[in-house]
Protein backbone atom coordinates (compact mmCIF):
# COMPACT_ATOMS: atom_id res chain seq x y z
CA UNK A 1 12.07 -16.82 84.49
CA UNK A 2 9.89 -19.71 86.20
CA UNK A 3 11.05 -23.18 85.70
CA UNK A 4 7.80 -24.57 84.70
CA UNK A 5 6.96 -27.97 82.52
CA UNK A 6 3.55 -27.89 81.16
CA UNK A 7 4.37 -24.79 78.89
CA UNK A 8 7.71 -24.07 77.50
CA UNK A 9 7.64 -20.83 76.28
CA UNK A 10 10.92 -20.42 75.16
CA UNK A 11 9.97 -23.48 72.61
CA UNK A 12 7.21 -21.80 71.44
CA UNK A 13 9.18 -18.77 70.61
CA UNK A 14 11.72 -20.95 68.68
CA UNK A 15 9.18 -22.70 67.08
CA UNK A 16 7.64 -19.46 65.84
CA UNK A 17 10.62 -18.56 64.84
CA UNK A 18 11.74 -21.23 62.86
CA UNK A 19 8.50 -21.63 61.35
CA UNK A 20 9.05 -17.86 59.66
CA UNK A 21 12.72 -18.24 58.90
CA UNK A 22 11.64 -22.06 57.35
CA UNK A 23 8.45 -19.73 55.17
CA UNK A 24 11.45 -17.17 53.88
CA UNK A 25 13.91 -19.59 52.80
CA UNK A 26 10.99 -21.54 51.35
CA UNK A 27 10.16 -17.98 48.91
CA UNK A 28 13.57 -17.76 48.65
CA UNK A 29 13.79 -20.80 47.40
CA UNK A 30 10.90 -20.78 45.10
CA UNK A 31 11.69 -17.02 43.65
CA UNK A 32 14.96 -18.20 42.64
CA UNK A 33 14.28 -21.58 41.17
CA UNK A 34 11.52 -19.83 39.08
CA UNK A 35 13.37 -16.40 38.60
CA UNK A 36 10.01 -14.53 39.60
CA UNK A 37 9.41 -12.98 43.26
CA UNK A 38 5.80 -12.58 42.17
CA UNK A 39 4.39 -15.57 41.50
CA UNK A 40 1.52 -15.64 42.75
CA UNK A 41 -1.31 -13.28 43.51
CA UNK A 42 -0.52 -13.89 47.46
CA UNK A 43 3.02 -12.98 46.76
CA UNK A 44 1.90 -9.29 45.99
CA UNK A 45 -1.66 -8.97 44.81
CA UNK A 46 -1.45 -5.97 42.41
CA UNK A 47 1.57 -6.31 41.40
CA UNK A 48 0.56 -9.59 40.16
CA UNK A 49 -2.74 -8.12 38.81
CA UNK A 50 -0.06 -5.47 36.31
CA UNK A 51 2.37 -7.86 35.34
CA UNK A 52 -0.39 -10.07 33.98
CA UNK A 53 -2.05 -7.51 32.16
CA UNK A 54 1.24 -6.15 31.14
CA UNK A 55 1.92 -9.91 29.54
CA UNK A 56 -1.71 -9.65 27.76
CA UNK A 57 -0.29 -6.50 25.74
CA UNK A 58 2.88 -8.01 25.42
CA UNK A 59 1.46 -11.55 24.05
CA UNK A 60 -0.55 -8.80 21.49
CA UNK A 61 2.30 -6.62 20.58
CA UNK A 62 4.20 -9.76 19.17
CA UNK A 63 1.14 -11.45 17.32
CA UNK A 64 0.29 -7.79 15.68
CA UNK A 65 4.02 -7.59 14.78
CA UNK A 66 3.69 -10.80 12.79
CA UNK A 67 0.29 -9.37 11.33
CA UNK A 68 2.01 -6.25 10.23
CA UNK A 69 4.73 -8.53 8.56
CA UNK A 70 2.24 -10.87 6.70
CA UNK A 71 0.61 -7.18 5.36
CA UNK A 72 4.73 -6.20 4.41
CA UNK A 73 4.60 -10.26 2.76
CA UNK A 74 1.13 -9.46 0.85
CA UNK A 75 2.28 -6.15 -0.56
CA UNK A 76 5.80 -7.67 -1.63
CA UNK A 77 3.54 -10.13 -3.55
CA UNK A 78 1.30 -8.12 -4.96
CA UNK A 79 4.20 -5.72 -5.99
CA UNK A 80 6.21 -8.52 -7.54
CA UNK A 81 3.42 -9.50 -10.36
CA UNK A 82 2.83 -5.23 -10.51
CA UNK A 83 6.58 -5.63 -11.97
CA UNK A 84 5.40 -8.11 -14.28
CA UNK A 85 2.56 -6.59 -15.79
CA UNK A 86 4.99 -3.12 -16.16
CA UNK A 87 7.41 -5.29 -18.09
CA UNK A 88 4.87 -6.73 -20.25
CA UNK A 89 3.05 -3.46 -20.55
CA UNK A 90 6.78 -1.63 -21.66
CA UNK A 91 6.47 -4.75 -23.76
CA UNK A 92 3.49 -3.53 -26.05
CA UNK A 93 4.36 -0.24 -26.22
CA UNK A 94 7.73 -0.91 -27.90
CA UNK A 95 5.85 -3.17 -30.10
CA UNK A 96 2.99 -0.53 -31.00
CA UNK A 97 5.57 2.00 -31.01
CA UNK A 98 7.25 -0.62 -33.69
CA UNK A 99 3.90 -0.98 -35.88
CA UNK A 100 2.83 2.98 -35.65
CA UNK A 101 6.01 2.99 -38.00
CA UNK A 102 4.99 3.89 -41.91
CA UNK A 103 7.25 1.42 -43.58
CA UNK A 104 5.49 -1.87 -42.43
CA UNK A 105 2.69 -3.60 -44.47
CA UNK A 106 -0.13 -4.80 -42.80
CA UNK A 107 1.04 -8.40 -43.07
CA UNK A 108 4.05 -6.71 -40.56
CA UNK A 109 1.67 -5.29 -38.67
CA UNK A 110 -0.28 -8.61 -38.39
CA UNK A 111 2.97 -10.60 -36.92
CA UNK A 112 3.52 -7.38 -34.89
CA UNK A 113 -0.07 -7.82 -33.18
CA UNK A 114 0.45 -11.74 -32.50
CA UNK A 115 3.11 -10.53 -29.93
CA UNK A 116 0.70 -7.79 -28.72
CA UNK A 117 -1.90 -10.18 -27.95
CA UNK A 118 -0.10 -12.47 -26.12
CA UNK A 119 1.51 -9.80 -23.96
CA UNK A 120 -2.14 -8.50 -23.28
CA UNK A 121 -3.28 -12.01 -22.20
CA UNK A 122 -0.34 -12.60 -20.38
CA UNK A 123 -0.95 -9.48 -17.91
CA UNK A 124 -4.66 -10.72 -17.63
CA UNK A 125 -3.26 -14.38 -16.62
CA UNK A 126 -1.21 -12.70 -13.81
CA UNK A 127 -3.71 -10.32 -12.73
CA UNK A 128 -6.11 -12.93 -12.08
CA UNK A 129 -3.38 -15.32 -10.43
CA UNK A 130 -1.11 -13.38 -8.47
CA UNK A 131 -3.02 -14.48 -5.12
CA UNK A 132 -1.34 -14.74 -1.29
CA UNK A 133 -3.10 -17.33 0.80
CA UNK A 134 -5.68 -17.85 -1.38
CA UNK A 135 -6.43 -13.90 -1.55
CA UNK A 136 -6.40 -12.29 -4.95
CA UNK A 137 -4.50 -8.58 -4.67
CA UNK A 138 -4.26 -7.76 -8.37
CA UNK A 139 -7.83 -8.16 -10.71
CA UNK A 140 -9.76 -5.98 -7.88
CA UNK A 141 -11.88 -8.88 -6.57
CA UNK A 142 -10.69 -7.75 -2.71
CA UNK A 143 -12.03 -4.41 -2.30
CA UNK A 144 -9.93 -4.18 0.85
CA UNK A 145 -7.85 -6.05 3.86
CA UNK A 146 -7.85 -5.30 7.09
CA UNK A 147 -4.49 -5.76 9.32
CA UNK A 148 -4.83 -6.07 13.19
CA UNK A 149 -1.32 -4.22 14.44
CA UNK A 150 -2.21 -3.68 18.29
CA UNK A 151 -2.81 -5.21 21.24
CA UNK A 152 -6.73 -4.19 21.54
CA UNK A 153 -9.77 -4.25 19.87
CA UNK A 154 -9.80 -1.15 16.61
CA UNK A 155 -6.16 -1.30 16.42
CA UNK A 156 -6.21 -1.52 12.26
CA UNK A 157 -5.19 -0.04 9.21
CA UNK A 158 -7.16 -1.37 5.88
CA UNK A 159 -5.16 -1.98 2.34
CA UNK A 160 -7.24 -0.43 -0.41
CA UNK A 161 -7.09 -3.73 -3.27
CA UNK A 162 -9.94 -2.37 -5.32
CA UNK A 163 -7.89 -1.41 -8.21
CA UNK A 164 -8.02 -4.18 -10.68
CA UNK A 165 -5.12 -4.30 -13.28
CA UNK A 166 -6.50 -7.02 -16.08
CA UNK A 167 -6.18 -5.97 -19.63
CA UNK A 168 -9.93 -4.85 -18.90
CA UNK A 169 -9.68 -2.85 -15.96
CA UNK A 170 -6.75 -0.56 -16.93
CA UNK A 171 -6.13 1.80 -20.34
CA UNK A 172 -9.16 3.93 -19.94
CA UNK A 173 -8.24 6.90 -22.33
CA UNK A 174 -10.37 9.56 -23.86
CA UNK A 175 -10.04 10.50 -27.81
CA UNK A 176 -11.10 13.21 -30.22
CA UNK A 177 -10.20 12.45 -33.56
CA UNK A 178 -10.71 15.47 -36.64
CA UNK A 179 -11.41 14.68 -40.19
CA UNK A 180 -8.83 15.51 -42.80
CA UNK A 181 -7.78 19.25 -41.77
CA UNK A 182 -5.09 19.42 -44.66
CA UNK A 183 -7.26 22.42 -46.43
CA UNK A 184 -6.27 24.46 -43.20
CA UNK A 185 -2.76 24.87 -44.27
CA UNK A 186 -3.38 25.72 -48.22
CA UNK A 187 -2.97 29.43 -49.44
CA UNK A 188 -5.08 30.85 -52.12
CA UNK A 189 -2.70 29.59 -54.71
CA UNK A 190 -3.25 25.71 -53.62
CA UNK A 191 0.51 25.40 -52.07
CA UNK A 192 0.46 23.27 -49.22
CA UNK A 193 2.55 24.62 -45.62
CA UNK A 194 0.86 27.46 -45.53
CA UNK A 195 1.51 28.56 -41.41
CA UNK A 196 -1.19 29.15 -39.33
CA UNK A 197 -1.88 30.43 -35.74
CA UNK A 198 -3.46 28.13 -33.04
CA UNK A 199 -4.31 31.28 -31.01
CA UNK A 200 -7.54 30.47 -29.64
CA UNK A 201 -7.33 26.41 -29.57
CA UNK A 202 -7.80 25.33 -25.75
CA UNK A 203 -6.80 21.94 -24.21
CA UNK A 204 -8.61 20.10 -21.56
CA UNK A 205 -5.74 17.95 -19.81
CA UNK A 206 -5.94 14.49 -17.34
CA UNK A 207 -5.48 16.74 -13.95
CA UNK A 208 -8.75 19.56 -15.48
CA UNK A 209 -6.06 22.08 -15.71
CA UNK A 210 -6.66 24.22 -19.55
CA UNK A 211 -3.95 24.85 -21.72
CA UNK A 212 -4.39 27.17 -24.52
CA UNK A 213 -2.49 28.19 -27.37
CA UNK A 214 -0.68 31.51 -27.59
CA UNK A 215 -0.68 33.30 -30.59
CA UNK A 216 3.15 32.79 -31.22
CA UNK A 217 2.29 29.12 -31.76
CA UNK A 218 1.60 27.83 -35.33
CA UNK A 219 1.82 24.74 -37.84
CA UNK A 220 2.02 24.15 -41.50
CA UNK A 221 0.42 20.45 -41.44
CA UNK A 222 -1.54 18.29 -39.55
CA UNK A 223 1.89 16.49 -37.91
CA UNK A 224 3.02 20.32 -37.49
CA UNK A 225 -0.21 20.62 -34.90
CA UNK A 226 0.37 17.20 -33.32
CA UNK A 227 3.60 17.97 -32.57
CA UNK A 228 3.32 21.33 -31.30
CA UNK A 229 0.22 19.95 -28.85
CA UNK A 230 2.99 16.90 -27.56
CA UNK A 231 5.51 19.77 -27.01
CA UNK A 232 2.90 21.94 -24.78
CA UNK A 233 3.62 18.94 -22.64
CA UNK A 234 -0.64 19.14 -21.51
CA UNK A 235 -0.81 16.44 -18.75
CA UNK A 236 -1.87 13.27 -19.68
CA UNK A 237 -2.64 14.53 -23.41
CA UNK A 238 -1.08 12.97 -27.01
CA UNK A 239 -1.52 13.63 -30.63
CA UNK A 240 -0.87 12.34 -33.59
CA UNK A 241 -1.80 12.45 -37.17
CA UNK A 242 -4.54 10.10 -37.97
CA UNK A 243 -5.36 7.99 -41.62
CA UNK A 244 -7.74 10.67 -42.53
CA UNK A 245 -5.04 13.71 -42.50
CA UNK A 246 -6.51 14.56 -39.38
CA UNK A 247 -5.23 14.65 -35.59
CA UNK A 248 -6.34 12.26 -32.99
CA UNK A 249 -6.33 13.99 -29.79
CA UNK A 250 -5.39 11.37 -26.86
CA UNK A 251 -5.72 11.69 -22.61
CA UNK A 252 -5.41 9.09 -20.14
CA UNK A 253 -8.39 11.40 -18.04
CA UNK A 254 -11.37 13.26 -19.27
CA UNK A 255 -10.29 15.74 -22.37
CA UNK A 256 -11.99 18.35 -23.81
CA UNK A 257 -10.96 20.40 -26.61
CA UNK A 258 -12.38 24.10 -27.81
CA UNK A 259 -11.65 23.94 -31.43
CA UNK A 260 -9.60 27.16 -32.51
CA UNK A 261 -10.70 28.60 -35.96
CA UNK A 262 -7.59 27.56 -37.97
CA UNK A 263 -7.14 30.80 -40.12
CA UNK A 264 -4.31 31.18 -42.41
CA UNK A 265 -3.54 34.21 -44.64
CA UNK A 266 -5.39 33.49 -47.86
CA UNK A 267 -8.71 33.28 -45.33
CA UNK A 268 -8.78 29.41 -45.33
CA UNK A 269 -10.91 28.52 -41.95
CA UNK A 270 -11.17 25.24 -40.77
CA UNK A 271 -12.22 24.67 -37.06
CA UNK A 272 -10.35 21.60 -35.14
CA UNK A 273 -13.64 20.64 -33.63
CA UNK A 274 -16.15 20.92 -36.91
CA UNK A 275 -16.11 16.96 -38.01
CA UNK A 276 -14.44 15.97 -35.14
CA UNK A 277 -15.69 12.30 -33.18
CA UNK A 278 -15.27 11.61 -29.93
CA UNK A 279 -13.88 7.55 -29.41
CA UNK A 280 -13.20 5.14 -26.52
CA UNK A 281 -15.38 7.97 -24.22
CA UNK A 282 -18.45 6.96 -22.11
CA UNK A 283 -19.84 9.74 -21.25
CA UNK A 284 -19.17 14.16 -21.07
CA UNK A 285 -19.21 16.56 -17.58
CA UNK A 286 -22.18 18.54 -19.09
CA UNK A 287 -25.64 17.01 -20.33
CA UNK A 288 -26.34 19.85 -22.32
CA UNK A 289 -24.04 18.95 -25.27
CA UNK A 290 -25.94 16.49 -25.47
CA UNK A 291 -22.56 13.86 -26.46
CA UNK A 292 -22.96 10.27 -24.77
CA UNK A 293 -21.90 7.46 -27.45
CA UNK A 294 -18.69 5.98 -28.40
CA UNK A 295 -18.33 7.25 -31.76
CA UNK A 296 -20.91 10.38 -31.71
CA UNK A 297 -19.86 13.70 -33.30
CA UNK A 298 -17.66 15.74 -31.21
CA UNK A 299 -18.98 19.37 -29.34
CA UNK A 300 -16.88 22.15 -29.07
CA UNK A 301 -15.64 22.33 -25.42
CA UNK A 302 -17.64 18.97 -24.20
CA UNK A 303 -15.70 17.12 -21.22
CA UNK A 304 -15.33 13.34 -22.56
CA UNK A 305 -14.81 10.65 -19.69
CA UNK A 306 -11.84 8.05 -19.71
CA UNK A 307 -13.34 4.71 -20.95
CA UNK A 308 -12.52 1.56 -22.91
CA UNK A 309 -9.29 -0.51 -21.77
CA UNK A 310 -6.48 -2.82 -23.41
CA UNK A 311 -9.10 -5.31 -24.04
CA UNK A 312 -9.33 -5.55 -27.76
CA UNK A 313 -6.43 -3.45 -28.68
CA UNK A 314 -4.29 -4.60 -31.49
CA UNK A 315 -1.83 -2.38 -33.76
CA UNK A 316 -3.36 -3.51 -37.34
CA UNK A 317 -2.87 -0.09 -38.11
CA UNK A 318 -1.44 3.23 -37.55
CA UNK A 319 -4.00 4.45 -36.05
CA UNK A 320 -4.67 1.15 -33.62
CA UNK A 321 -0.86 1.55 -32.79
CA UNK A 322 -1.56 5.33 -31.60
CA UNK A 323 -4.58 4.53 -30.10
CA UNK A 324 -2.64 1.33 -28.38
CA UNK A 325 0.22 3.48 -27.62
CA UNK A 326 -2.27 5.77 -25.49
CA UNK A 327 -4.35 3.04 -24.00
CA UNK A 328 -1.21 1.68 -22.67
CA UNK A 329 0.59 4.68 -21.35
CA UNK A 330 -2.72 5.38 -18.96
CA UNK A 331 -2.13 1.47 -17.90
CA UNK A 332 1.42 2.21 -16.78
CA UNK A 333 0.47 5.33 -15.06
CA UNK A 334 -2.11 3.08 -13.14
CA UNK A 335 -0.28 0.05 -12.53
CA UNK A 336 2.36 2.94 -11.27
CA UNK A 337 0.30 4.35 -8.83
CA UNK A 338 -1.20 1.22 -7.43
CA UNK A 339 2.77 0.13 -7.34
CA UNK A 340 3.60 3.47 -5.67
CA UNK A 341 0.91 2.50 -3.00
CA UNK A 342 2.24 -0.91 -2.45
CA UNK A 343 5.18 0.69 -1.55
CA UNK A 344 3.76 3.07 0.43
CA UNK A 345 2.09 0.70 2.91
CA UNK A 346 5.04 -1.60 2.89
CA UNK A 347 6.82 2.02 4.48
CA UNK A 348 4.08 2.17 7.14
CA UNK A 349 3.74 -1.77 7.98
CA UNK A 350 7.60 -1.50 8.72
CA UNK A 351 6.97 1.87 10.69
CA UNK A 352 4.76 0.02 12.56
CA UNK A 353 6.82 -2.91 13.24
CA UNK A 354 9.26 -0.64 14.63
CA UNK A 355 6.76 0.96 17.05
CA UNK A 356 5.33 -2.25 18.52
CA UNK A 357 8.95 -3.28 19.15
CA UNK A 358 9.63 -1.20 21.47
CA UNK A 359 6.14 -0.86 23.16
CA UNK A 360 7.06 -4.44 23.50
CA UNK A 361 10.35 -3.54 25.25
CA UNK A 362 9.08 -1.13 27.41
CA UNK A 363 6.52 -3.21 28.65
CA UNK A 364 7.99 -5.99 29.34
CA UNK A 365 10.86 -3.87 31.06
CA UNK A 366 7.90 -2.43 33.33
CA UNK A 367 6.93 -6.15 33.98
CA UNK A 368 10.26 -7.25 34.39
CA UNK A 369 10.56 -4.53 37.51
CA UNK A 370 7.28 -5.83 38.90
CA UNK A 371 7.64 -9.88 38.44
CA UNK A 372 11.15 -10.95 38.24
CA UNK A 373 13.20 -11.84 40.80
CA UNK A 374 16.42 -9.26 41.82
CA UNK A 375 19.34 -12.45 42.34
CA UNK A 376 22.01 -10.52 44.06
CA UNK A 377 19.01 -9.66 46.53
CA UNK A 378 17.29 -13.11 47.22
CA UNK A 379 20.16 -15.26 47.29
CA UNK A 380 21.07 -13.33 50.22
CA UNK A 381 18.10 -13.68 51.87
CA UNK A 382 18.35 -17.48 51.18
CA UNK A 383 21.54 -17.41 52.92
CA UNK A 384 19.95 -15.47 55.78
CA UNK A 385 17.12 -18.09 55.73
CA UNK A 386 19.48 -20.89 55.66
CA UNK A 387 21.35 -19.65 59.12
CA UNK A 388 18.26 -18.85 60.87
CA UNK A 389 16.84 -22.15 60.03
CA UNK A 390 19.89 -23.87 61.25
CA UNK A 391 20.12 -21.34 64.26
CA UNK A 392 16.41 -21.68 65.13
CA UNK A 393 16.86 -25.97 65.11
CA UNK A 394 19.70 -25.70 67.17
CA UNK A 395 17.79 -23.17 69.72
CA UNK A 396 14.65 -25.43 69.87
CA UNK A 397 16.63 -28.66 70.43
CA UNK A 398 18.22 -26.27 73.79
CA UNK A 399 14.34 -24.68 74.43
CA UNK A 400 12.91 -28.47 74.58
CA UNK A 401 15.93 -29.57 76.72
CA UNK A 402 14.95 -26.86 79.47
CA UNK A 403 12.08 -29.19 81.44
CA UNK A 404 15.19 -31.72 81.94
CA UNK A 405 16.41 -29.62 84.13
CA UNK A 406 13.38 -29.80 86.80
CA UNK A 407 14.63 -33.39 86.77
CA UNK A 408 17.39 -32.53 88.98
CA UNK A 409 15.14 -30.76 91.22
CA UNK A 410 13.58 -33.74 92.30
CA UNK A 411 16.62 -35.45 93.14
């Protein structure tokens, strides 16, 4: 090599050389004090381009997470004053159950029904109350909720609220009540039990399927007929004898009843549905029978609607107690289901916690891989920086030393 002083190319070299070993153990540096080997988009452009879209999902994951547990909170709320209004509900029934009782007077029946009205206002009081952050879940003022549980934009599932358990939103029953039927059951010599066949007498129950009476089936009274239309075990339908020596016929869905022609063996006929009113029913499935009003003579066959509610029940008498008794067993069976849906989405918020967890672990496991720094590996290639830096000082100092020596050429 020429000994030559204006350029000293073996300083360069070190120089050049230092200057790349000084850059590593700088990253090295840097990736370890911060634990990330990306970080910066110079440091590997799309890898930092991922991991940053791969912390946007991850930053949504976790918020949706908490959404999905406010939704689990909210139901847990709602269902907690559901429990109430079931207690106080069970409540009433025992009591009505207590009144429909023959031995009471009506002064009983009177003290009976304080009780029952302050049961009744107590279910409207938490209906209209039970609220979670400022939302009210229970008298049907919020139609629905949606809950954001993902990361992007449609990511939802909507809570049906609409359902509305106040005293006046639940115990919608239909009712066909029969005049005194006792004649039905006399034989030509005026004694009373005579047995007779309900062959022919169809029931209407709350799920539209028809149950009708087999021949095999009769009754010698009017609590004879009410009990063998409980035991049929119709869905959703109730009897029971009524003050007039009738039957009231009870559903907690539409009803409609084709009145068998009661015939016993002296030829006494008496049809279930001749006399009969419909109550508590606002309206029928066919126009043509003409039967709209609360109250209005009953049709043979016509489909009455569910209608009224606990509002303005009492158990004054026998009949109110039945009635009451009905009215409140279609309340518990909605209460139930709204309950049973409560519980339902609580299932599938907690479901869905589950899955965003771990979409949240495998993404950031994917970012991990792409963003944060291997130790074992970069700490020895901060040691390697370190002795090249001290190694590349040391050769420069001897590189820049070199034009000394033309000194002792001139000598």
């Amino acid at each position: 090599m020429s000994l030559v002083l204006n350029t000293n190319i073996s300083s360069l070299q070190a120089q050049n050389n230092l200057t790349k070993s000084s850059s590593e153990l700088s990253t090295a540096t840097e990736d370890l004090s911060s634990g990330l080997k990306v970080n910066s988009a110079a440091d590997n452009a799309a890898g930092y381009a991922i991991a940053t879209r791969f912390q946007t999902q991850i930053g949504g994951l976790n918020q949706a997470s908490e959404n999905a547990s406010d939704a689990i909170n909210l139901a847990q709320t709602a269902g907690s004053g559901l429990s109430q209004i079931t207690s106080n509900l069970q409540s009433i029934r025992d009591l009505a159950v207590q009144a429909a009782n023959g031995t009471y007077q009506a002064s009983d029946r009177a003290a009976i029904n304080t009780s029952v009205q302050q049961y009744l206002s107590e279910i409207t009081r938490i209906a209209n109350q039970t609220t979670f952050n400022g939302t009210n879940v229970l008298n049907g003022s919020t139609s629905s909720l949606s809950f954001q549980i993902g990361a992007n934009v449609g990511q939802a599932i909507n809570v049906q609220l609409g359902q509305g358990v106040t005293t006046g939103q639940v115990g919608q029953i239909s009712e066909v009540s029969t005049g005194n039927i006792s004649g039905a059951f006399v034989n030509a010599s005026g004694v009373s039990g005579q047995s007779v066949s309900l062959s022919g007498l169809s029931i209407e129950g709350a799920d539209g399927t028809t149950y009708t009476f087999s021949g095999n089936t009769t009754a010698s009274s009017a609590q004879d007929l009410a009990d063998d239309i409980n035991a049929a075990g119709i869905n959703g339908v109730s009897a029971a004898v009524n003050a007039s020596g009738g039957i009231n016929i009870y559903s907690t869905g539409d009803l409609a009843v084709t009145g068998a022609a009661l015939t016993g063996a002296a030829g006494t006929v008496f049809n279930l549905t001749s006399g009969a009113v419909a109550y508590g029913a606002s309206g029928v499935g066919s126009a043509a029978t003409g039967l709209a009003a609360t109250g209005a003579a009953y049709t043979d066959g016509a489909v009455l609607s569910a209608s009224g509610s606990l509002t303005g029940g009492d158990v004054l008498t026998v009949d109110d107690a039945n009635q009451l008794i009905a009215r409140v067993d279609a309340a518990l069976t909605s209460v139930s289901n709204f309950s049973s849906t409560l519980g339902a989405v609580q299932n599938r918020f907690q479901s869905t916690i589950s899955t965003l967890s771990a979409q949240q672990t495998n993404l950031t496991s994917s970012q991990s891989s792409i963003q944060d720094t291997d130790f074992a590996a970069t700490t020895a290639q901060l040691s390697q920086a370190q002795v090249l830096q001290q190694a590349g000082i040391s050769v420069l100092a001897t590189a820049n030393s070199e034009p000394q020596n033309i000194l002792k050429l001139l000598q």
